[in-house]
C-alpha atoms as a PDB file:
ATOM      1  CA  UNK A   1      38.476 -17.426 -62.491  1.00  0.00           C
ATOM      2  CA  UNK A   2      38.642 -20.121 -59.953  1.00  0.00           C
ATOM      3  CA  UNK A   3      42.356 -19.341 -58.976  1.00  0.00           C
ATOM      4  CA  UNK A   4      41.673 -15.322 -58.706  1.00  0.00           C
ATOM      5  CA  UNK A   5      39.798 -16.188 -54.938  1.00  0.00           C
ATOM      6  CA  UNK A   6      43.146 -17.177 -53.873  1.00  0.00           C
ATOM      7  CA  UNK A   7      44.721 -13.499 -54.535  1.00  0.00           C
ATOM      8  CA  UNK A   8      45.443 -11.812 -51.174  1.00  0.00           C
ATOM      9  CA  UNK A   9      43.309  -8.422 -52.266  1.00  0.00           C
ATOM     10  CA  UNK A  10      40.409 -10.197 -53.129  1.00  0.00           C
ATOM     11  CA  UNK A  11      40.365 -12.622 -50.044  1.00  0.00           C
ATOM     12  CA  UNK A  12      40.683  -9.543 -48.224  1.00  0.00           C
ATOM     13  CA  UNK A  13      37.787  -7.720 -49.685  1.00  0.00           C
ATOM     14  CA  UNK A  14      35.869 -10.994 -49.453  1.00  0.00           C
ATOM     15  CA  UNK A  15      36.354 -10.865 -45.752  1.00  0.00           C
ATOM     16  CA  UNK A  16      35.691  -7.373 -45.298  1.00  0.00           C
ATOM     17  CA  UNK A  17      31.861  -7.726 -46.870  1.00  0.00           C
ATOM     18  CA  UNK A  18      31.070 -10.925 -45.491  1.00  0.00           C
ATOM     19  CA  UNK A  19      32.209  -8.522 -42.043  1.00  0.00           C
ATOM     20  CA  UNK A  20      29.681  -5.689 -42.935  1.00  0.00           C
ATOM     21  CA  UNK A  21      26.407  -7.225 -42.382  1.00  0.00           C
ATOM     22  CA  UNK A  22      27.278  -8.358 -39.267  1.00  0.00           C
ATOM     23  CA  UNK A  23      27.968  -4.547 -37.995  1.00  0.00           C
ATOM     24  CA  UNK A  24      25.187  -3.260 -39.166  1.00  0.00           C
ATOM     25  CA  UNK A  25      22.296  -5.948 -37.570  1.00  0.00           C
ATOM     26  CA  UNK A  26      24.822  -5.550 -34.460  1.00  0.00           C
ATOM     27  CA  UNK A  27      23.936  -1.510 -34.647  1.00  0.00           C
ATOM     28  CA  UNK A  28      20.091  -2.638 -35.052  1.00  0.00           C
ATOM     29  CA  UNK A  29      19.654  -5.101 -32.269  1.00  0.00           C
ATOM     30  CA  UNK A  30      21.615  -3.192 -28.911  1.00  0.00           C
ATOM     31  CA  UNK A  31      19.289  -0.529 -29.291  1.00  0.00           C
ATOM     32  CA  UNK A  32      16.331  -2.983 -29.117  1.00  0.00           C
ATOM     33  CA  UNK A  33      17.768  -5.463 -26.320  1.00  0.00           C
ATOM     34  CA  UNK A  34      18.511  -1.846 -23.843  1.00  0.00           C
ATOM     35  CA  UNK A  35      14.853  -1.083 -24.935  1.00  0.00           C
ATOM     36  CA  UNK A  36      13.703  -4.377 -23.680  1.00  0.00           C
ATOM     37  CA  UNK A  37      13.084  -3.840 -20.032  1.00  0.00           C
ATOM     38  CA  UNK A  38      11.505  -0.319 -20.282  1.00  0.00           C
ATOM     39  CA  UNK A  39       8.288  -2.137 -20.386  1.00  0.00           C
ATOM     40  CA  UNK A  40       7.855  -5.861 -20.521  1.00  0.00           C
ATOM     41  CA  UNK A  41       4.542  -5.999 -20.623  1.00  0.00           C
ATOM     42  CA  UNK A  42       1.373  -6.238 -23.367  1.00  0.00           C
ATOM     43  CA  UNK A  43       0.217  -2.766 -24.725  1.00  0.00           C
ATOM     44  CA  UNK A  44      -2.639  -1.924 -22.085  1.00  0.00           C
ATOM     45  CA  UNK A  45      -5.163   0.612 -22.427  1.00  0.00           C
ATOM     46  CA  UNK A  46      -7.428   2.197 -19.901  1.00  0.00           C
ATOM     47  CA  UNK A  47     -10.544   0.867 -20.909  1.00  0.00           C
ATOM     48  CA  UNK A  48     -12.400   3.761 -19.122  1.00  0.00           C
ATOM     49  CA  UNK A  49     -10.697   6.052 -22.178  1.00  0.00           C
ATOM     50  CA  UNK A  50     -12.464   3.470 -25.158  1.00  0.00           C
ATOM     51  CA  UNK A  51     -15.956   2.188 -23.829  1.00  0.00           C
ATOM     52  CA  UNK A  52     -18.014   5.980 -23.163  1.00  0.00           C
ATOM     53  CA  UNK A  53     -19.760   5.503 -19.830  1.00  0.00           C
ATOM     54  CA  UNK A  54     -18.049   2.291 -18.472  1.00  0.00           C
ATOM     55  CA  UNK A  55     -18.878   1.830 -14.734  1.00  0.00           C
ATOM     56  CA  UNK A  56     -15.637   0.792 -12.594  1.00  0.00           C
ATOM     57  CA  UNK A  57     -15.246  -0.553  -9.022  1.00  0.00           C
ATOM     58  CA  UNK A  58     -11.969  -2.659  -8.966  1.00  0.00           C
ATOM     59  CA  UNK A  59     -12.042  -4.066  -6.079  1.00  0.00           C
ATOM     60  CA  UNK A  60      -8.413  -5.728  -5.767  1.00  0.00           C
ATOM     61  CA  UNK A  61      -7.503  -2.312  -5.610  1.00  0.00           C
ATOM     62  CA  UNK A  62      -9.192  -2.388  -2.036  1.00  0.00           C
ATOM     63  CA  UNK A  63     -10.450  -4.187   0.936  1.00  0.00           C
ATOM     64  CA  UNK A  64     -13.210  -5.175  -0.185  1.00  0.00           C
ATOM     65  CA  UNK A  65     -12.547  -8.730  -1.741  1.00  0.00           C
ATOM     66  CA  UNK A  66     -12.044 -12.139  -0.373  1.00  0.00           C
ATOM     67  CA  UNK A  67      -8.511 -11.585   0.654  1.00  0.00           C
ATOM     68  CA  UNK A  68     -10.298  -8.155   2.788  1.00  0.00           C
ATOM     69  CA  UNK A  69      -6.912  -6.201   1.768  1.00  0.00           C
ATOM     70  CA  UNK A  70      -5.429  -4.909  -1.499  1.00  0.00           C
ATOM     71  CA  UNK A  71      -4.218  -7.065  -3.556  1.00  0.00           C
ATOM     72  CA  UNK A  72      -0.889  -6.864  -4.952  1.00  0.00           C
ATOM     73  CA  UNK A  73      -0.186  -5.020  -7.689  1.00  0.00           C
ATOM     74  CA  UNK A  74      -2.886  -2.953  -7.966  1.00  0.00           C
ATOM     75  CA  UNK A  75      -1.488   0.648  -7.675  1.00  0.00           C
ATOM     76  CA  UNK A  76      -4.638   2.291  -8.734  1.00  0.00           C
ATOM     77  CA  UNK A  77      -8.206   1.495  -9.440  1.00  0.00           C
ATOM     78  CA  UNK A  78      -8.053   0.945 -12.804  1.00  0.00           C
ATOM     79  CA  UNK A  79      -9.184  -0.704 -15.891  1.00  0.00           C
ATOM     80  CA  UNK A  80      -6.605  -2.038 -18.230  1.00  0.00           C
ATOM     81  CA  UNK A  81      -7.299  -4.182 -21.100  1.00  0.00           C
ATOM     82  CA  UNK A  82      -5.485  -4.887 -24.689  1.00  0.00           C
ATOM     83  CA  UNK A  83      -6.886  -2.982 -27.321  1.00  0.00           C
ATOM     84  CA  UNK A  84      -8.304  -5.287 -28.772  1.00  0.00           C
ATOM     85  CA  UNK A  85     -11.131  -6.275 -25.563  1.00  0.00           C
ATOM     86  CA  UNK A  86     -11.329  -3.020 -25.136  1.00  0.00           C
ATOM     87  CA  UNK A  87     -12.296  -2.117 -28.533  1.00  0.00           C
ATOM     88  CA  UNK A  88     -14.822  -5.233 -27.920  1.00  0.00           C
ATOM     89  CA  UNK A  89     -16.424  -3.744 -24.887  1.00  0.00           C
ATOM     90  CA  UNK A  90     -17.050  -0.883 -26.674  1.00  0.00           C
ATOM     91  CA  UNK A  91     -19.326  -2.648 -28.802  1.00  0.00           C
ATOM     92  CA  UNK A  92     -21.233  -4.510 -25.968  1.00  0.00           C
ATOM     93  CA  UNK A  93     -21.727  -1.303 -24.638  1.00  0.00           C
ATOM     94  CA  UNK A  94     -22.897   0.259 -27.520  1.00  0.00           C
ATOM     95  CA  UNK A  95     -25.322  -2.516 -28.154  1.00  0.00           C
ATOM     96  CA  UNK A  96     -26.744  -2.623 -24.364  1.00  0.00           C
ATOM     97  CA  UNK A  97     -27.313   1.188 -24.258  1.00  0.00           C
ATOM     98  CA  UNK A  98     -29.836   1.140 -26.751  1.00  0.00           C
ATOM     99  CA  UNK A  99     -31.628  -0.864 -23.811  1.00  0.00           C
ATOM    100  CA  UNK A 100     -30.854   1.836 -21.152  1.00  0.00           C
ATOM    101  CA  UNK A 101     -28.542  -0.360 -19.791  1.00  0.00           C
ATOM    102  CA  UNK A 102     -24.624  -0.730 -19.791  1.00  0.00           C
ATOM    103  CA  UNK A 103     -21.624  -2.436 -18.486  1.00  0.00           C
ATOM    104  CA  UNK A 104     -19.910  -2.318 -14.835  1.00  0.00           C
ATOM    105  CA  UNK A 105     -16.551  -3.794 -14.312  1.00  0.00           C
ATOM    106  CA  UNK A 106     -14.752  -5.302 -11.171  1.00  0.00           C
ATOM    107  CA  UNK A 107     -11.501  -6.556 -12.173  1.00  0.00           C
ATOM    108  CA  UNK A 108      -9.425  -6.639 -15.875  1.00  0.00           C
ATOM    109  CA  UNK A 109      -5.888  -7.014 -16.435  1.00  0.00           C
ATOM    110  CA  UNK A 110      -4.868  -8.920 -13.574  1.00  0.00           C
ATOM    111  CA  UNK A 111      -0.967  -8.727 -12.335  1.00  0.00           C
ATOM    112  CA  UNK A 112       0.310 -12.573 -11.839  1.00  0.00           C
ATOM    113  CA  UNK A 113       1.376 -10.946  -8.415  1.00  0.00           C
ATOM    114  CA  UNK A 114      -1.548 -10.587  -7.683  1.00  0.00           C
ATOM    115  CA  UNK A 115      -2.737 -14.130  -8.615  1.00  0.00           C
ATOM    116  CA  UNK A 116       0.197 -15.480  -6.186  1.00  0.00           C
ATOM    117  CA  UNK A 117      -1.057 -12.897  -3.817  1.00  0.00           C
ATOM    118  CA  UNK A 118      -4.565 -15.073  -4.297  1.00  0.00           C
ATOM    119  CA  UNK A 119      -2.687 -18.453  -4.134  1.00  0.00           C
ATOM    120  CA  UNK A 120      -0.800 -17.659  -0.645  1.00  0.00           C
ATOM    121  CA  UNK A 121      -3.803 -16.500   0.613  1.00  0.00           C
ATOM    122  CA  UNK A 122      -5.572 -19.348  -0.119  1.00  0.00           C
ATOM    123  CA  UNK A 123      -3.245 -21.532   0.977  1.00  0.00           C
ATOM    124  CA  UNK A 124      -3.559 -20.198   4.484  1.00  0.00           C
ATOM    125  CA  UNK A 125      -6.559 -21.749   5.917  1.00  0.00           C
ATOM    126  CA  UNK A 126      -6.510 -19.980   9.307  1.00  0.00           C
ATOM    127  CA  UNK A 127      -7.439 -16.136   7.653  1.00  0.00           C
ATOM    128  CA  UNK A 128     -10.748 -16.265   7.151  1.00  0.00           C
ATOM    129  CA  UNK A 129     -11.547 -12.493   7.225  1.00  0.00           C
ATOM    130  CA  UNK A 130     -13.703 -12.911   4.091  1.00  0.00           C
ATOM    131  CA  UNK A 131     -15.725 -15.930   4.810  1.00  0.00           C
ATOM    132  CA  UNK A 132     -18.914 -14.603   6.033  1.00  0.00           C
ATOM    133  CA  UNK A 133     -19.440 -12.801   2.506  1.00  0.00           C
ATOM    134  CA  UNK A 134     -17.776 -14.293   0.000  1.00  0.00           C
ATOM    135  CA  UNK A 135     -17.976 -18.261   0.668  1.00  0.00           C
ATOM    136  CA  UNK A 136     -19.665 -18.992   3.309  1.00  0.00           C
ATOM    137  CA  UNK A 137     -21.222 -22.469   1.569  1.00  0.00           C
ATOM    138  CA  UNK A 138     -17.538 -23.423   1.042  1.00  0.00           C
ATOM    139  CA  UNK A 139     -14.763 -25.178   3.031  1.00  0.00           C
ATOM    140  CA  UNK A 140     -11.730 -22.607   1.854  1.00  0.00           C
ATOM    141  CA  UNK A 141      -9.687 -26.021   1.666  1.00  0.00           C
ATOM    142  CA  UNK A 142     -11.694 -26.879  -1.194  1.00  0.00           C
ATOM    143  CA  UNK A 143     -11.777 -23.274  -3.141  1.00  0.00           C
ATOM    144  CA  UNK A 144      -8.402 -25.178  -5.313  1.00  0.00           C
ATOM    145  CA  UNK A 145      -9.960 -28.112  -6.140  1.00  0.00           C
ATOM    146  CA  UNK A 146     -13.573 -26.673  -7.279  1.00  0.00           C
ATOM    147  CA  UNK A 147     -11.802 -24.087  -9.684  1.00  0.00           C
ATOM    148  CA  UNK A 148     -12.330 -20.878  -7.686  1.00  0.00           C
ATOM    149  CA  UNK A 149      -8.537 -20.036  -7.315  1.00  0.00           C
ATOM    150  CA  UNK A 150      -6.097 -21.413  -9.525  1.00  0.00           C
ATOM    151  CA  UNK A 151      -2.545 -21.099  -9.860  1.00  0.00           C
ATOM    152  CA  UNK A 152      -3.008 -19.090 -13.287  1.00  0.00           C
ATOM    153  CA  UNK A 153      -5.793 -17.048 -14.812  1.00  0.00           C
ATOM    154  CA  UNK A 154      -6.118 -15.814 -17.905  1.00  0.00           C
ATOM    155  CA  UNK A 155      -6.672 -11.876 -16.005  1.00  0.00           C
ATOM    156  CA  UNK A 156      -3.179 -11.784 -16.758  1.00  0.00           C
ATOM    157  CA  UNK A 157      -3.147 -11.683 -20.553  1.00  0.00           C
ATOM    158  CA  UNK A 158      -5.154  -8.683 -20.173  1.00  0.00           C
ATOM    159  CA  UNK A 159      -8.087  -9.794 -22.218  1.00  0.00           C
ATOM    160  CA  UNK A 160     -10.817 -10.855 -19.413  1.00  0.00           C
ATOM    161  CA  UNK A 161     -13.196  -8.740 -17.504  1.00  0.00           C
ATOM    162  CA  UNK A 162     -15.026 -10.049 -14.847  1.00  0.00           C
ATOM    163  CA  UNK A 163     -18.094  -7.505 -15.281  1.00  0.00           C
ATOM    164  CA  UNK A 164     -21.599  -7.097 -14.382  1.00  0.00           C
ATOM    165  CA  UNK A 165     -25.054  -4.922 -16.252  1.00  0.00           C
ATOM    166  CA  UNK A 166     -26.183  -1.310 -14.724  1.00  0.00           C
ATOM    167  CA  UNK A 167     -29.108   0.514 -15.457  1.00  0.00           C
ATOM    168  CA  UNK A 168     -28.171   3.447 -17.203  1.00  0.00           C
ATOM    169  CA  UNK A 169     -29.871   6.596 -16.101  1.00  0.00           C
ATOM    170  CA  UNK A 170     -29.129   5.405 -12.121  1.00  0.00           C
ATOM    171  CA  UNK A 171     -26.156   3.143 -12.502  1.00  0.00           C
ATOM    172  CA  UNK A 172     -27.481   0.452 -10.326  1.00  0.00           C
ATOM    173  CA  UNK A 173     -26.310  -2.880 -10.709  1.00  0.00           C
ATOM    174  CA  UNK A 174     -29.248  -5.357 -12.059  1.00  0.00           C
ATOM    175  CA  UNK A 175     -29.806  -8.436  -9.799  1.00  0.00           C
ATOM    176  CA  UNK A 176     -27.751 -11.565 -10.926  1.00  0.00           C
ATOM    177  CA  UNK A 177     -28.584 -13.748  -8.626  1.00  0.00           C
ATOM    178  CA  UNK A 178     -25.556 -13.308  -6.356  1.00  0.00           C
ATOM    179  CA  UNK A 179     -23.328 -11.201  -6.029  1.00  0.00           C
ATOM    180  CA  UNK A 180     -19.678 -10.812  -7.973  1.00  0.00           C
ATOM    181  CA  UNK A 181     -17.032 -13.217  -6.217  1.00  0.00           C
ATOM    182  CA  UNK A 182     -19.398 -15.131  -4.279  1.00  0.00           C
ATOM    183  CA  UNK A 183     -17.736 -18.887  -4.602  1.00  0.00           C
ATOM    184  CA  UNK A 184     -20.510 -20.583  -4.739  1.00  0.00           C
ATOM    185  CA  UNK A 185     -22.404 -23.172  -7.029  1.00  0.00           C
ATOM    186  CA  UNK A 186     -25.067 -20.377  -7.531  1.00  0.00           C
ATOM    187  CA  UNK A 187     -22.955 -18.234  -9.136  1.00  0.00           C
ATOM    188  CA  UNK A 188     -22.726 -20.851 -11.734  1.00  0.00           C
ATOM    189  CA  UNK A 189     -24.688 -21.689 -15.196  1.00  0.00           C
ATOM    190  CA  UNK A 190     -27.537 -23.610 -14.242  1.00  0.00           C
ATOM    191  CA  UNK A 191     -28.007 -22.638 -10.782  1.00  0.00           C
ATOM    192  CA  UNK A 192     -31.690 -22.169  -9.774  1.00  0.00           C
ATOM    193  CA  UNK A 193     -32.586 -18.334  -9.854  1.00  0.00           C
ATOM    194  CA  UNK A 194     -35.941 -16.301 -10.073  1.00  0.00           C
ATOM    195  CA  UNK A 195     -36.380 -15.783 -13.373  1.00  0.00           C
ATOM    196  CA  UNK A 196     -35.764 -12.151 -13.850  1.00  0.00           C
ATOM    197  CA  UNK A 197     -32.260 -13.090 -12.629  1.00  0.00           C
ATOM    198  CA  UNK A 198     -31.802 -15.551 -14.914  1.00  0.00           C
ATOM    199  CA  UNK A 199     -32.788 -12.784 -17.616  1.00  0.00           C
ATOM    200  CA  UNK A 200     -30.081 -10.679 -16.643  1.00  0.00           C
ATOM    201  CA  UNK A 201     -27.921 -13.370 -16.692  1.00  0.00           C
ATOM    202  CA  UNK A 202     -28.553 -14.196 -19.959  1.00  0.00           C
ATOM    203  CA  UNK A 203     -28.901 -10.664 -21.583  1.00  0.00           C
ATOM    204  CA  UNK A 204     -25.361 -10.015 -20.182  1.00  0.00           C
ATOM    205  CA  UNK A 205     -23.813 -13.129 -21.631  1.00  0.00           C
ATOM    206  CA  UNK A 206     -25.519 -12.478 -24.793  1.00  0.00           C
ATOM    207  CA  UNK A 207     -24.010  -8.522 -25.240  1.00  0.00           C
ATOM    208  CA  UNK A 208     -20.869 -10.195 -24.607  1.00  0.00           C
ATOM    209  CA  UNK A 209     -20.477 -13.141 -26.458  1.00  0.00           C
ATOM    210  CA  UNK A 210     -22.123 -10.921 -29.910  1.00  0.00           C
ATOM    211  CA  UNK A 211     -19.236  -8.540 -29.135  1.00  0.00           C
ATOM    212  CA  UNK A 212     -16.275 -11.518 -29.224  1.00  0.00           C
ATOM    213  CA  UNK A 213     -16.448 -12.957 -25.473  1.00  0.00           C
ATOM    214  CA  UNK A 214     -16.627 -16.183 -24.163  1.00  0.00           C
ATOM    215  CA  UNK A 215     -18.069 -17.223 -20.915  1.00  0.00           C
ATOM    216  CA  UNK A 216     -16.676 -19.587 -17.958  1.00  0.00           C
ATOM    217  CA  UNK A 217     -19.620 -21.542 -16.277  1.00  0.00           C
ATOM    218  CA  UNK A 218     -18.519 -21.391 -13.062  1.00  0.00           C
ATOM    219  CA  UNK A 219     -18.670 -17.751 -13.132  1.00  0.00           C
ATOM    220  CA  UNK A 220     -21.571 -15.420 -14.600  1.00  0.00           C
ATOM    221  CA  UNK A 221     -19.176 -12.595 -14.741  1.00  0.00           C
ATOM    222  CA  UNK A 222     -16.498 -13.702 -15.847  1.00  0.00           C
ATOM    223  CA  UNK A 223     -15.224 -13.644 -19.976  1.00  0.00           C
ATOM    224  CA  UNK A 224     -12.164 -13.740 -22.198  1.00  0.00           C
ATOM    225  CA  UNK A 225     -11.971 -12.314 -25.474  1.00  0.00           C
ATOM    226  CA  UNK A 226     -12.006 -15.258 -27.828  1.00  0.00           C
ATOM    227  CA  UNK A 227      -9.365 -13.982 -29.849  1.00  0.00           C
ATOM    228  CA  UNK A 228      -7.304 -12.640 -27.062  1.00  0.00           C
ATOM    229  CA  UNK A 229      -3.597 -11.716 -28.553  1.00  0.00           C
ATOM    230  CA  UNK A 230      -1.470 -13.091 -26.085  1.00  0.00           C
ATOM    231  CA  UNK A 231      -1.013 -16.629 -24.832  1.00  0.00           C
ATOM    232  CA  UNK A 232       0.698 -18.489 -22.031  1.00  0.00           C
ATOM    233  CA  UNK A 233       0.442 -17.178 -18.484  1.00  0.00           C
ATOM    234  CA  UNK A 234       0.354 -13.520 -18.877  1.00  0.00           C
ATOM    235  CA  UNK A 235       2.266 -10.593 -17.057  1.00  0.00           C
ATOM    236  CA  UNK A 236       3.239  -8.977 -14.143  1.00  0.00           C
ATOM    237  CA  UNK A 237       3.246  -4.974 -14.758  1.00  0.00           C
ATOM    238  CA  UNK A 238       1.098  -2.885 -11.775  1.00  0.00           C
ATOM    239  CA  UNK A 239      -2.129  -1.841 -12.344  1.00  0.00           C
ATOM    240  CA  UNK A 240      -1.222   1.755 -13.020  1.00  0.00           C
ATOM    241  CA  UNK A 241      -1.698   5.127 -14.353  1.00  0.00           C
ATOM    242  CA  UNK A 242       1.172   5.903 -16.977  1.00  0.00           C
END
């Protein structure tokens, strides 16, 4: 048996099948590597389409932010999230409308454009077009080192909202304390607020963190789905309608 390998046929058909696999994962994978490109980004959702009566006012998608232009990347005023925080949302919002009161959103998915768009801009100290309302306790030199703009955020793994409570029946915002992007220590977790605004505070982080998401002190509107299903430092596909 041992000296039949050795015949030409059968070292020929040998060949041949150890050949076939190879042609048929070949056939598999071009169509998947051309495919690639088409999008190269998480699967997004408009959020607006999963949470009923979700509030919006993106405000990268305008001039009025910080930066007092709009920021890159954000081709329309929307609300993309995974699934998956979406689906969570849903549930906060279900829970706070038995309250008469639901959820209000100023940024989501977050284009890493438009967090170097954030980076240059802070970078250059002489434009200061936003000072006056958005930190005007803070030296902009300093917005790097006390964690208010960072080189990456997790915005761009499209699983954080930065977000805020409305009342229901008029949609007005409930008071927080200070408004959303104000860099300040205020906007923080232990900052000294009337205690109404402190409620709010609280009642807010409580819908969210029942419904999956976790806080960041520095920032009372800001959370990231715990179990957010992408890692690393995101992606970089506009903010808009497909």
């Amino acid at each position: 048996m041992h000296a039949n390998h050795h015949h030409p046929a059968l070292r020929l058909r040998a060949n041949a099948a150890r050949r076939r696999p190879c042609r048929k994962r070949a056939a598999i994978l071009v169509p998947l590597i051309l495919a690639g490109p088409a999008w190269a980004g998480p699967n997004l959702v408009d959020a607006s389409r999963i949470v009923p009566g979700l509030a919006t006012e993106i405000r990268y998608a305008t001039g009025h932010n910080f930066v007092g232009r709009p920021i890159d990347g954000y081709e329309a005023p929307l609300c993309l999230l995974t699934p998956e925080a979406a689906r969570a949302l849903a549930r906060a919002q279900d829970a706070l409308a038995r309250n008469g009161l639901g959820l209000k959103v100023f940024d989501c998915y977050r284009p890493l454009r438009a967090v170097a768009h954030f980076v240059r801009w802070a970078r250059d100290l002489d434009d200061r077009v936003g000072e006056a309302e958005f930190y005007p306790e803070i030296d902009k030199r300093d917005l790097f080192r006390l964690g208010y703009i960072a080189e990456r955020s997790s915005h761009a793994r499209g699983s954080t909202v930065d977000i805020t409570l409305i009342d229901r029946a008029s949609g007005a915002e409930l008071p927080m304390g200070t408004p959303f992007d104000l860099f300040s220590p205020r906007s923080g977790e232990g900052a000294e607020l009337p205690s109404a605004e402190r409620a709010n505070r609280a009642r807010l982080r409580a819908a969210l963190e029942a419904a999956g998401f976790a806080p960041y002190p520095q920032e009372w509107w800001h959370f990231t789905l715990r179990d957010e299903p992408h890692r690393g430092p995101g992606f970089d596909v506009p903010v808009t309608a497909r």
